[in-house]
N, C-alpha and C. Protein backbone atom coordinates (compact mmCIF):
# COMPACT_ATOMS: atom_id res chain seq x y z
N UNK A 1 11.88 -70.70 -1.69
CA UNK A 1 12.77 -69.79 -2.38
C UNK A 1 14.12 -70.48 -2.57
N UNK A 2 14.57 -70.72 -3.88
CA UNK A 2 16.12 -71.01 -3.95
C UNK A 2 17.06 -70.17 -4.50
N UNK A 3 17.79 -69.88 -3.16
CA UNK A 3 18.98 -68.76 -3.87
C UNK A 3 20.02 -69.48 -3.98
N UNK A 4 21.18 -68.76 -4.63
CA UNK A 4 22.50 -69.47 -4.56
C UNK A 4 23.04 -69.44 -3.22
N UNK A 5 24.16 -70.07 -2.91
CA UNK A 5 24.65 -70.35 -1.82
C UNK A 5 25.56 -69.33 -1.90
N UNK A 6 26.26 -68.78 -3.06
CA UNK A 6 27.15 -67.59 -2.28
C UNK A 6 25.94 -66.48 -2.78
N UNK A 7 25.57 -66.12 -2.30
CA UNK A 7 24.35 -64.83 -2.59
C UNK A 7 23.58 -65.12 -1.12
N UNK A 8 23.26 -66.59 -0.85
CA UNK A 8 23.07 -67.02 0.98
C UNK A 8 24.07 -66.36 1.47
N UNK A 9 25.25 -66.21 1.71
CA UNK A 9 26.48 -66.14 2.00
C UNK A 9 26.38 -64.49 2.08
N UNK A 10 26.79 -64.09 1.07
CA UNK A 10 26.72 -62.52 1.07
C UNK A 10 25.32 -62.17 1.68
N UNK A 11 24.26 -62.04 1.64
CA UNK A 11 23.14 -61.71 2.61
C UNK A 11 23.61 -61.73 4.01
N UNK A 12 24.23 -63.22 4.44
CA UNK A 12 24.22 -63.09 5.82
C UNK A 12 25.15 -62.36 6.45
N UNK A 13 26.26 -62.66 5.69
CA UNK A 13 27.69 -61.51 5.81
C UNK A 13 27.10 -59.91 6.05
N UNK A 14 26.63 -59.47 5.41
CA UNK A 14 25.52 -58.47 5.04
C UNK A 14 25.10 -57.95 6.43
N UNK A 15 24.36 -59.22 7.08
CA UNK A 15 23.61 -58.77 8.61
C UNK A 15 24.34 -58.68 9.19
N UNK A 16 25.68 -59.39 9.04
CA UNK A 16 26.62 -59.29 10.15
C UNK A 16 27.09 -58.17 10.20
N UNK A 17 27.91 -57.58 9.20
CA UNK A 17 28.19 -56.27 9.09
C UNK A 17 27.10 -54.94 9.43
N UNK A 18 26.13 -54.86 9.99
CA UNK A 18 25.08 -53.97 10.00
C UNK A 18 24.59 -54.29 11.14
N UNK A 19 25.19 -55.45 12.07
CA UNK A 19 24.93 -55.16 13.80
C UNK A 19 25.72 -54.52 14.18
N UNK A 20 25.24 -54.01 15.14
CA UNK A 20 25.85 -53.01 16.24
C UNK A 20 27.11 -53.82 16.57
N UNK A 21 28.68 -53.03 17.37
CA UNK A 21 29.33 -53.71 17.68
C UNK A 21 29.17 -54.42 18.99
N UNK A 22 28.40 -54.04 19.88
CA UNK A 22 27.99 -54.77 20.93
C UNK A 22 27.13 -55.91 20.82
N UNK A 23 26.69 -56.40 19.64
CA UNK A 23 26.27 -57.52 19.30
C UNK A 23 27.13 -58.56 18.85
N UNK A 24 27.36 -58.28 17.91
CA UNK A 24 28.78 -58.93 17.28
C UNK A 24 29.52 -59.35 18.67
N UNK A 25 29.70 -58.79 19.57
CA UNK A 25 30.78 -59.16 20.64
C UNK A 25 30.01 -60.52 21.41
N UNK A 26 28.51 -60.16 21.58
CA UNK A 26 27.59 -61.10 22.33
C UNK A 26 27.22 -62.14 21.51
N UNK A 27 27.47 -62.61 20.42
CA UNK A 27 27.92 -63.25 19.57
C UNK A 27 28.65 -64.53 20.00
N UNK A 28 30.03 -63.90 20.47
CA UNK A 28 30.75 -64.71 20.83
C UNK A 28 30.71 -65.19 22.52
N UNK A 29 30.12 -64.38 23.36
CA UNK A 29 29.47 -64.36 24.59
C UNK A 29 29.59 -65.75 25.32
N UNK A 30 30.16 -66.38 26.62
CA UNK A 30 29.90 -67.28 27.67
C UNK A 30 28.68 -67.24 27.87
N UNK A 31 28.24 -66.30 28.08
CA UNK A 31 26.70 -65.99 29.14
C UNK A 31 25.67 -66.49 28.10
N UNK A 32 24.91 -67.45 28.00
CA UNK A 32 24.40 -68.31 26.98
C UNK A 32 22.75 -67.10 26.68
N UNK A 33 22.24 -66.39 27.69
CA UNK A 33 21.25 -65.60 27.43
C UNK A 33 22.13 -64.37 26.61
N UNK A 34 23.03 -63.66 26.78
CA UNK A 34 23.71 -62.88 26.24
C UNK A 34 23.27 -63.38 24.56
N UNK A 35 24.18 -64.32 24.30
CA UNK A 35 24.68 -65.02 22.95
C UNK A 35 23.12 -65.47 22.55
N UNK A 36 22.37 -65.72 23.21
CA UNK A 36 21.06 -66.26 22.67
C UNK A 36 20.21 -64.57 21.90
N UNK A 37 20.45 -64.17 22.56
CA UNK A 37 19.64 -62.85 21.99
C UNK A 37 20.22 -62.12 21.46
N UNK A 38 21.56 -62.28 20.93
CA UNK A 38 22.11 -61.78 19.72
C UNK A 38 22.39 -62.45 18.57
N UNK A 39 21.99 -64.01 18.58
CA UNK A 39 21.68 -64.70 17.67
C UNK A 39 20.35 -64.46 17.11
N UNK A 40 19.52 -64.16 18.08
CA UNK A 40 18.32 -63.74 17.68
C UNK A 40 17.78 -62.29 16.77
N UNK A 41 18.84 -61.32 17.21
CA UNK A 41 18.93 -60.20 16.55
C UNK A 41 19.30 -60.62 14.88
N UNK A 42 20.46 -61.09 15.16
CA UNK A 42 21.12 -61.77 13.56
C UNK A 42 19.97 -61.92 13.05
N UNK A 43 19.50 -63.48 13.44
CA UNK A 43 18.36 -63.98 12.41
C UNK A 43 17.30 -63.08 12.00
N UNK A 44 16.96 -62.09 12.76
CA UNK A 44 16.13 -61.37 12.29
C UNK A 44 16.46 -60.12 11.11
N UNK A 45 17.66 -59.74 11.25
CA UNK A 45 18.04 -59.22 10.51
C UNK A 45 18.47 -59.88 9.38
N UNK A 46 18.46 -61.18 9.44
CA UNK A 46 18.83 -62.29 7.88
C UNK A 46 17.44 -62.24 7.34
N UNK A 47 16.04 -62.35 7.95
CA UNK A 47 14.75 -62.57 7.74
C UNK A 47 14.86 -61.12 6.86
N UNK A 48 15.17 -59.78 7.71
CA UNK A 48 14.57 -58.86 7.06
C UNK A 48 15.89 -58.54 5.49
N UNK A 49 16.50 -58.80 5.54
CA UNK A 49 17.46 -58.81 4.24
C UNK A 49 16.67 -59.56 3.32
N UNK A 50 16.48 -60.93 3.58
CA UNK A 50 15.67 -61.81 2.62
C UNK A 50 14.66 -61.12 2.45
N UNK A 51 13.50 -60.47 3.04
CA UNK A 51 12.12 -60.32 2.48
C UNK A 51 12.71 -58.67 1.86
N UNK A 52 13.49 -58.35 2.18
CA UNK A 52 13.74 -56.73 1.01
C UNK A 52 14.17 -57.33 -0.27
N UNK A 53 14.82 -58.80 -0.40
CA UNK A 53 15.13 -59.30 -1.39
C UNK A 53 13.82 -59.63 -2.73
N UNK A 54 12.95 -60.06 -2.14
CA UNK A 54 12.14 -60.50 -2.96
C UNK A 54 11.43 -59.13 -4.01
């Protein structure tokens, strides 16, 4: 799939805005399991933005 890079951009912006704020915070997180599984939330929510895209 090739999208544009600001349309990449806005999608991911997108997920960001639509986590919880207690994610977003774990995000920025020391505690590397914290920050790992809210990176993981993200990406999944970038996955599910992209496939509503198609």
């Amino acid at each position: 799939m090739r999208t544009h890079p600001e349309l990449m951009k806005a999608i991911v912006l997108a997920a960001i805005v639509k986590l919880p704020v207690n994610t977003k915070r774990k995000l920025a997180s020391q505690v590397p399991d914290r920050r790992e599984r809210a990176e993981e939330l993200l990406a999944a929510s970038i996955v599910v933005a992209l496939s509503q895209r198609s």
